[in-house]
PDB file of N, CA and C in Angstrom:
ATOM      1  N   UNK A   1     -76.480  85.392 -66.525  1.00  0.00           N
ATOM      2  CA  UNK A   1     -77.084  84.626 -67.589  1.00  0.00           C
ATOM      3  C   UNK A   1     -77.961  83.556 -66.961  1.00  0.00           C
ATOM      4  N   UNK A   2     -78.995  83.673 -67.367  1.00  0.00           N
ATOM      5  CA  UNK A   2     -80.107  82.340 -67.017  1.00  0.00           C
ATOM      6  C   UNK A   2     -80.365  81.499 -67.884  1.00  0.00           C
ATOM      7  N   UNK A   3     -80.397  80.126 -66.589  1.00  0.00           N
ATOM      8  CA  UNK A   3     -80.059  78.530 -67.685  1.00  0.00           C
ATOM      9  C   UNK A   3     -81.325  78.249 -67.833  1.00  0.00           C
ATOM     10  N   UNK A   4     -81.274  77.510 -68.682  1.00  0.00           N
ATOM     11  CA  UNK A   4     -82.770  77.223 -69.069  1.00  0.00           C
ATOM     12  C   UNK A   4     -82.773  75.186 -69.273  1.00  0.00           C
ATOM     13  N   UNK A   5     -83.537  74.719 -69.645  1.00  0.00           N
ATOM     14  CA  UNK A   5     -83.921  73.371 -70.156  1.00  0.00           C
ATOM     15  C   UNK A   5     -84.494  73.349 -71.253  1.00  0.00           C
ATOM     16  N   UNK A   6     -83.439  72.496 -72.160  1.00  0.00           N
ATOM     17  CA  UNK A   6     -83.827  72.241 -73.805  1.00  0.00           C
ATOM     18  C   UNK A   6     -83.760  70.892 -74.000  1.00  0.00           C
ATOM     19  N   UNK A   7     -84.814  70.217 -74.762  1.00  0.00           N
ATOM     20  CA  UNK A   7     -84.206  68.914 -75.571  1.00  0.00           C
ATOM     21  C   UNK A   7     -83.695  69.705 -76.754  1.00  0.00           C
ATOM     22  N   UNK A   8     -82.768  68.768 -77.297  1.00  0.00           N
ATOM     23  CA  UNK A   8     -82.330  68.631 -78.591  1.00  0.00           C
ATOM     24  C   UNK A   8     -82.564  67.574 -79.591  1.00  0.00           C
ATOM     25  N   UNK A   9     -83.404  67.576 -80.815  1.00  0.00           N
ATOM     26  CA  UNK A   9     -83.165  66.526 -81.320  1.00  0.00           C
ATOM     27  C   UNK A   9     -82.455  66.482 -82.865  1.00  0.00           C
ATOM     28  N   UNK A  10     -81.750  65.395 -83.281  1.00  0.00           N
ATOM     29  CA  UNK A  10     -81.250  65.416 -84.369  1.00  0.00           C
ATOM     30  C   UNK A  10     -80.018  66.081 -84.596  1.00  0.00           C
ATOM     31  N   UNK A  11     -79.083  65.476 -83.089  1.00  0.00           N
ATOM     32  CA  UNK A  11     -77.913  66.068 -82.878  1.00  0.00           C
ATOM     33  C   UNK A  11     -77.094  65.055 -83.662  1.00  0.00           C
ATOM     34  N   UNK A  12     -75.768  64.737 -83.933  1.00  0.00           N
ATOM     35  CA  UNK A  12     -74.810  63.858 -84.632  1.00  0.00           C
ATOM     36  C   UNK A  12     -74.815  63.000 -83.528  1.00  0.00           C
ATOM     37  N   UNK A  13     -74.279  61.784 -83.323  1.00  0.00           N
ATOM     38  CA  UNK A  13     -74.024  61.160 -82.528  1.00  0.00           C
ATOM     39  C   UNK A  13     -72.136  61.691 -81.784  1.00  0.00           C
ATOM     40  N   UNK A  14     -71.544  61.094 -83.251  1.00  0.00           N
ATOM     41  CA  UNK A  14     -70.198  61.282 -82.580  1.00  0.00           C
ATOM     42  C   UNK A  14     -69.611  63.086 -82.365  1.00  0.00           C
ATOM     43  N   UNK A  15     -70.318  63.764 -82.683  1.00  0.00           N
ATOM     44  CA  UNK A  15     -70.311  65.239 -82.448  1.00  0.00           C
ATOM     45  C   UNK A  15     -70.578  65.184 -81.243  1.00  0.00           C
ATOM     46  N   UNK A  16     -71.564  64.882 -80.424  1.00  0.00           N
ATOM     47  CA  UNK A  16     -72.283  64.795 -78.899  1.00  0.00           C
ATOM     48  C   UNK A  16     -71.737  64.323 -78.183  1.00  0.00           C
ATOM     49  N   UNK A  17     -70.236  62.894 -78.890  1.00  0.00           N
ATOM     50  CA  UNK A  17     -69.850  62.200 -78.151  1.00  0.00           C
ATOM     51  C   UNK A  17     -68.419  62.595 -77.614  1.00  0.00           C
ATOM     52  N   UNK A  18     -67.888  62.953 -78.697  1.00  0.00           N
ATOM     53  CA  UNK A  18     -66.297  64.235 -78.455  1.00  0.00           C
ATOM     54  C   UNK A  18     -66.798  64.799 -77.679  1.00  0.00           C
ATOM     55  N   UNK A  19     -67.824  65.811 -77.366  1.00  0.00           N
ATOM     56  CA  UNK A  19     -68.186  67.314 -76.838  1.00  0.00           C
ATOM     57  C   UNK A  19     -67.997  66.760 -75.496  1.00  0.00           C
ATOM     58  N   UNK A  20     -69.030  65.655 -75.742  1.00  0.00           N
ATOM     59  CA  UNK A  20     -69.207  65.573 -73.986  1.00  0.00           C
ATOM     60  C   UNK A  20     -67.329  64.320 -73.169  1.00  0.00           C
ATOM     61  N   UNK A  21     -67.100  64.231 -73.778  1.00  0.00           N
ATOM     62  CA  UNK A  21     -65.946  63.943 -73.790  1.00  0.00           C
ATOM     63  C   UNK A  21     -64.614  64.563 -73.451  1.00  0.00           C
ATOM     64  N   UNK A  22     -64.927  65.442 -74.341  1.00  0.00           N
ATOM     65  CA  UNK A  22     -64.100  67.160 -73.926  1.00  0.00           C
ATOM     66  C   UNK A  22     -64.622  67.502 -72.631  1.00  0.00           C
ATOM     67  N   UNK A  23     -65.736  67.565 -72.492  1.00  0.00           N
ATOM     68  CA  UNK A  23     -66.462  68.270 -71.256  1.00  0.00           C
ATOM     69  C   UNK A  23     -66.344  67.410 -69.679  1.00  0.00           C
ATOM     70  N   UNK A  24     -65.779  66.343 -69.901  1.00  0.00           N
ATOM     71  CA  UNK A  24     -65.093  65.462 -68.769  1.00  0.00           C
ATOM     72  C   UNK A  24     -64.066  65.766 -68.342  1.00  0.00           C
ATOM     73  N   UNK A  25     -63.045  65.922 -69.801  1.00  0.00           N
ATOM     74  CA  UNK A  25     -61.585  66.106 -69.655  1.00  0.00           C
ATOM     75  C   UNK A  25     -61.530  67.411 -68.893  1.00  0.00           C
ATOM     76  N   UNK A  26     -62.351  68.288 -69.416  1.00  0.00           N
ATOM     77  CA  UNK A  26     -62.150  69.466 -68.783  1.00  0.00           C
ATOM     78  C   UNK A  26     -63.004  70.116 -67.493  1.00  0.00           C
ATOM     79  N   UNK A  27     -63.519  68.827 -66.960  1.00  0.00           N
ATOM     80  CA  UNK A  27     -64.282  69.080 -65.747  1.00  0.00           C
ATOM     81  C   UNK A  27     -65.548  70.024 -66.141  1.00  0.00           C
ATOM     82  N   UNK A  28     -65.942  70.571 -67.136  1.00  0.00           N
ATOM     83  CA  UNK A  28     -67.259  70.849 -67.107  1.00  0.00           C
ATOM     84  C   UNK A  28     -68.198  70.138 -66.935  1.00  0.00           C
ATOM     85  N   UNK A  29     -69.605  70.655 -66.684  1.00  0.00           N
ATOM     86  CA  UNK A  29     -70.899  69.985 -66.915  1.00  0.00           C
ATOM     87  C   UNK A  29     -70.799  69.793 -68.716  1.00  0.00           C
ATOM     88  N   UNK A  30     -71.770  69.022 -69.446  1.00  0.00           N
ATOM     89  CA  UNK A  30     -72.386  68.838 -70.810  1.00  0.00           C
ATOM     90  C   UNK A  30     -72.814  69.927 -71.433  1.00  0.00           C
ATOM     91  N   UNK A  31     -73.648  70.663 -70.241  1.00  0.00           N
ATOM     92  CA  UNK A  31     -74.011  72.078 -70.415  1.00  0.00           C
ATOM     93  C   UNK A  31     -73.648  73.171 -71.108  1.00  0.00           C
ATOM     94  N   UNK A  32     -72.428  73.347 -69.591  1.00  0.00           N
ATOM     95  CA  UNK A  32     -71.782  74.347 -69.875  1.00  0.00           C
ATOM     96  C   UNK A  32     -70.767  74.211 -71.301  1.00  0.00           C
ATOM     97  N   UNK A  33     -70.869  72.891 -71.405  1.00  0.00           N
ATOM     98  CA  UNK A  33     -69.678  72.801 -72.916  1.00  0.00           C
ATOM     99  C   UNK A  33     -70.650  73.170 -73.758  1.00  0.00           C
ATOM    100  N   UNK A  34     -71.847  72.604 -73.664  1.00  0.00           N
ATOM    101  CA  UNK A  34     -72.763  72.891 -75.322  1.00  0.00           C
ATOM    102  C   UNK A  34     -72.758  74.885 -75.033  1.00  0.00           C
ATOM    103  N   UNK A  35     -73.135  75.230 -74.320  1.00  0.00           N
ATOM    104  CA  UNK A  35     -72.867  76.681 -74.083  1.00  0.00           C
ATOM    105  C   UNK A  35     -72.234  77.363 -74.482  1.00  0.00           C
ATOM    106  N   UNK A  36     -70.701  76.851 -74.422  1.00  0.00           N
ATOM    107  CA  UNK A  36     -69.323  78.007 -74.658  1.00  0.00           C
ATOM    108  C   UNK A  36     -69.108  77.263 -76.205  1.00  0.00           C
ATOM    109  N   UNK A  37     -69.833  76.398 -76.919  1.00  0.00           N
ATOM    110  CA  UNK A  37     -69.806  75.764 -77.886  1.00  0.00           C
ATOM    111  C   UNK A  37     -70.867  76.805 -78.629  1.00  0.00           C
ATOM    112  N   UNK A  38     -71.943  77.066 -78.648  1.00  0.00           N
ATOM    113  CA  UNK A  38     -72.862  77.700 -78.863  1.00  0.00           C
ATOM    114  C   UNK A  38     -72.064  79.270 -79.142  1.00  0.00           C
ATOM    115  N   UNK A  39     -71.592  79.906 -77.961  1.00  0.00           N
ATOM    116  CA  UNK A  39     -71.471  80.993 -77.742  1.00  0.00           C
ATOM    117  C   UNK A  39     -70.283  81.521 -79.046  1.00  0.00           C
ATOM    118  N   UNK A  40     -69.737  79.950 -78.862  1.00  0.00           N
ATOM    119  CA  UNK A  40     -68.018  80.285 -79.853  1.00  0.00           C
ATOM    120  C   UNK A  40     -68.292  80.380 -81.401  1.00  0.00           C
ATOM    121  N   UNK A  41     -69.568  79.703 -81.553  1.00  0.00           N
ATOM    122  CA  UNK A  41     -70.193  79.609 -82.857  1.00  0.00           C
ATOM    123  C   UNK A  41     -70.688  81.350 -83.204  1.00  0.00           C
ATOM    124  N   UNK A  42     -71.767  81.509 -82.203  1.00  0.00           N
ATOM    125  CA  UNK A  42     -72.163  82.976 -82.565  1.00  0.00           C
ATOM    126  C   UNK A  42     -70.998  83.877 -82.480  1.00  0.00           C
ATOM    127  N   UNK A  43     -70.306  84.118 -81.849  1.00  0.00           N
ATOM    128  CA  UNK A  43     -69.322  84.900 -82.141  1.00  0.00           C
ATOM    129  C   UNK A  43     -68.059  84.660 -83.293  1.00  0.00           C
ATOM    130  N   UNK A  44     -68.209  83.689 -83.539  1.00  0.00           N
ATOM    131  CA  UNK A  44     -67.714  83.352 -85.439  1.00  0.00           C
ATOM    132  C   UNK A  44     -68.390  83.898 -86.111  1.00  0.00           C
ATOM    133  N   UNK A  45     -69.727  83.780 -86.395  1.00  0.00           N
ATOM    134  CA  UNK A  45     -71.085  84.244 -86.953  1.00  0.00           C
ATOM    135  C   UNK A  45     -71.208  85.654 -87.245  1.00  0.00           C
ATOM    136  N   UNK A  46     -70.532  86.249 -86.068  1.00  0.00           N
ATOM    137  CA  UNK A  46     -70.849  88.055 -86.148  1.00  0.00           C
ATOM    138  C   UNK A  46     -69.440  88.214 -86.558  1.00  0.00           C
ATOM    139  N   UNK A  47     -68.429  87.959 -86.653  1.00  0.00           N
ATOM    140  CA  UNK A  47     -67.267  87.978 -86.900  1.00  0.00           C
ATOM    141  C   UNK A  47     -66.975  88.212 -88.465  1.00  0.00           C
ATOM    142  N   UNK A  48     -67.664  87.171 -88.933  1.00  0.00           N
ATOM    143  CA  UNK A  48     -67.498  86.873 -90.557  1.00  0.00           C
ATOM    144  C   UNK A  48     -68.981  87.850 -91.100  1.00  0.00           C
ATOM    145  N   UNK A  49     -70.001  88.397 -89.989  1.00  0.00           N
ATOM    146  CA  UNK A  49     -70.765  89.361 -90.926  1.00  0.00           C
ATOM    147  C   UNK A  49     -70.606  90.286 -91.411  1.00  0.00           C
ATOM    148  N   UNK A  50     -69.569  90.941 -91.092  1.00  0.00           N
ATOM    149  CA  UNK A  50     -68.815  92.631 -91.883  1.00  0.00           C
ATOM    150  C   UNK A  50     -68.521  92.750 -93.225  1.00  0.00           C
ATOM    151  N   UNK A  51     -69.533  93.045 -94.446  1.00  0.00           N
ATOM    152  CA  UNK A  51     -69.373  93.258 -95.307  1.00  0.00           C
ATOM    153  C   UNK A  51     -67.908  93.806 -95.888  1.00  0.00           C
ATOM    154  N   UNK A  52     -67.423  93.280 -96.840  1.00  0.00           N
ATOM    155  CA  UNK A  52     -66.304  94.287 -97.798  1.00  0.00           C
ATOM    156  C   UNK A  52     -66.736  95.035 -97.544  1.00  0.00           C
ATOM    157  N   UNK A  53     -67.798  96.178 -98.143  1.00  0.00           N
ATOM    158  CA  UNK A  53     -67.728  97.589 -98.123  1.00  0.00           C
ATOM    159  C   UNK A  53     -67.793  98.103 -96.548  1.00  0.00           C
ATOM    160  N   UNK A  54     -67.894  97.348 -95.470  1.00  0.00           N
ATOM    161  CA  UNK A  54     -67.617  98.291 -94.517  1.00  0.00           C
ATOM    162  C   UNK A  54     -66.674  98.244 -93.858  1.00  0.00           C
ATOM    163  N   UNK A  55     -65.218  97.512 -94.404  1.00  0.00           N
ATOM    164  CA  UNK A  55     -63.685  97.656 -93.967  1.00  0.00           C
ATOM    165  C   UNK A  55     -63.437  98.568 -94.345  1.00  0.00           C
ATOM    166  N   UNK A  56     -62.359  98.974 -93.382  1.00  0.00           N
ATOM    167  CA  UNK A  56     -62.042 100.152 -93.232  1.00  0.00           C
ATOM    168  C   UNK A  56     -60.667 100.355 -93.698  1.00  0.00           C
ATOM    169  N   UNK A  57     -59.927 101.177 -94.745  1.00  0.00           N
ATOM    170  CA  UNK A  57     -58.924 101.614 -95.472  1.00  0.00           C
ATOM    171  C   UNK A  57     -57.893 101.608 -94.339  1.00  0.00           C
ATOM    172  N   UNK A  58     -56.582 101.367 -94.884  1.00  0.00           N
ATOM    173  CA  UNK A  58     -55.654 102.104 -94.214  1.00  0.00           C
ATOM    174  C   UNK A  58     -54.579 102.698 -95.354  1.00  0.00           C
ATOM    175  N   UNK A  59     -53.900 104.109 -94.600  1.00  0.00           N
ATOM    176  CA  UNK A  59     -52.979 104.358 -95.719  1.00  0.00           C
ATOM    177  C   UNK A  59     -51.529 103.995 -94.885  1.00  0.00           C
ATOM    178  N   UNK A  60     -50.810 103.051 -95.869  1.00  0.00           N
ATOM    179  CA  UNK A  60     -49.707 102.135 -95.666  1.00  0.00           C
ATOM    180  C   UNK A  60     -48.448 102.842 -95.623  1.00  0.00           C
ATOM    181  N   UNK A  61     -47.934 104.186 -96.293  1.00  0.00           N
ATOM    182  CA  UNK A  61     -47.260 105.668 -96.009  1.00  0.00           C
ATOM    183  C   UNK A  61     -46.291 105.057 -97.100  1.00  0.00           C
ATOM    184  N   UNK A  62     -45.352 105.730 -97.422  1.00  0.00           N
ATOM    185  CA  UNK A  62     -44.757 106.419 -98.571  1.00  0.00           C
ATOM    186  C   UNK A  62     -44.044 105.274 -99.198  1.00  0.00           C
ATOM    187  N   UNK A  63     -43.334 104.390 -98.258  1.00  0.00           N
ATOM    188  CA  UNK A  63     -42.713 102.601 -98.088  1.00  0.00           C
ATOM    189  C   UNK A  63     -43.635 101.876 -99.006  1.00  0.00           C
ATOM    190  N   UNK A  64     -45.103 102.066 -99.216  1.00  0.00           N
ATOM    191  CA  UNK A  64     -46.005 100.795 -99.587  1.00  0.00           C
ATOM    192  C   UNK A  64     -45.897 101.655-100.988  1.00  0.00           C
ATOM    193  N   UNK A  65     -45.840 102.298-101.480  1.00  0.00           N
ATOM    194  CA  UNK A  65     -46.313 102.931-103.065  1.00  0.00           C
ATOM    195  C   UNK A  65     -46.085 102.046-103.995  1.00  0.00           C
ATOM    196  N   UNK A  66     -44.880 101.136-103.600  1.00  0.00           N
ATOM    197  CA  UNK A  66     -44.645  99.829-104.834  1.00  0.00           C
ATOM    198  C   UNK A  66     -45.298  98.956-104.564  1.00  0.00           C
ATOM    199  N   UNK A  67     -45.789  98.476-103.690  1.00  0.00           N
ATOM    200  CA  UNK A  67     -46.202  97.343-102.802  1.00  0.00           C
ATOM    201  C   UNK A  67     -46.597  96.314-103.800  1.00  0.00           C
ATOM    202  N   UNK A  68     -47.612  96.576-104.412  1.00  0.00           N
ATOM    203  CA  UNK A  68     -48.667  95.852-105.202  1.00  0.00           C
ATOM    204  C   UNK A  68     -47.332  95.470-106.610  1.00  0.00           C
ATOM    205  N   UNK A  69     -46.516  96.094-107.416  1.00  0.00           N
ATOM    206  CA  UNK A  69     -45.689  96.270-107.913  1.00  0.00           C
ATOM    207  C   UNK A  69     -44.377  94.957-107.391  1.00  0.00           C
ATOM    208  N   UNK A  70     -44.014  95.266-106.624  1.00  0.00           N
ATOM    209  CA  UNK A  70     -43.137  94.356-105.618  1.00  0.00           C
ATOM    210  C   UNK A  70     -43.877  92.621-105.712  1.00  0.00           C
ATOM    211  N   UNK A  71     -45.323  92.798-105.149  1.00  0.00           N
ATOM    212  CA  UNK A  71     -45.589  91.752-104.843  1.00  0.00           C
ATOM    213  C   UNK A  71     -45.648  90.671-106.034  1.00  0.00           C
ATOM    214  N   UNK A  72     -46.314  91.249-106.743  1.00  0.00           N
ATOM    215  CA  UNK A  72     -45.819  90.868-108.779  1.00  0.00           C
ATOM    216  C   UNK A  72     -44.372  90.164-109.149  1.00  0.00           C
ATOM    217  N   UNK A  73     -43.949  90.773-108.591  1.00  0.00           N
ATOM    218  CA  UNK A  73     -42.505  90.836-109.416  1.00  0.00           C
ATOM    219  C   UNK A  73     -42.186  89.502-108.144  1.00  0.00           C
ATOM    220  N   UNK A  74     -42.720  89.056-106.928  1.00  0.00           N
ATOM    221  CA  UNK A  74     -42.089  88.289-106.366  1.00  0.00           C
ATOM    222  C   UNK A  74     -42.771  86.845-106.894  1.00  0.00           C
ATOM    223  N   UNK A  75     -44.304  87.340-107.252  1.00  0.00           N
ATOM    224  CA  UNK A  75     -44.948  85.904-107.352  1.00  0.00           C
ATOM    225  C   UNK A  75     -44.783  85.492-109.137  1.00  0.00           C
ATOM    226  N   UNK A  76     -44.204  86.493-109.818  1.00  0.00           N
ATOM    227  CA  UNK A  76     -44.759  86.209-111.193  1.00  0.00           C
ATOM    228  C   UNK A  76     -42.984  86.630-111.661  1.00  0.00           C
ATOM    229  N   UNK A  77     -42.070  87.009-111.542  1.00  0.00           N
ATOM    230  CA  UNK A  77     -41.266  87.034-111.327  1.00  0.00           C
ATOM    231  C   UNK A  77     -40.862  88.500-112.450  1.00  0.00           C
TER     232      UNK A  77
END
């Protein structure tokens, strides 16, 4: 991966100020925290993009047939 040089402007203050704070405690550079900060974001990002319709079914086998039935009867009594 190649680093590059960015300003940033119109960051939070006390957001910038934890981070880099964290990034002491934990012996990183500023950098590398805004980085794995960045990175942790996009991979939330693609995480939460999977539409409902493209989860994928499972069949729960012969045990689940009440399931939905059961669960009723526990919350609603």
């Amino acid at each position: 991966m190649a680093n590059i040089q960015v300003t940033i402007k119109n960051v939070d203050a006390d957001a910038f100020s934890e981070l880099k704070a964290e990034a002491v405690r934990k012996k990183l550079p500023v950098g590398k925290a805004l980085s794995l900060a960045i990175e942790n974001w996009l991979a939330e990002s693609r995480r939460l993009r999977l539409p409902l319709t493209k989860w994928k079914t499972t069949k729960g086998g012969q045990n689940t047939r009440l399931l939905s039935e059961q669960i009723d009867s526990i919350l609603y009594g």
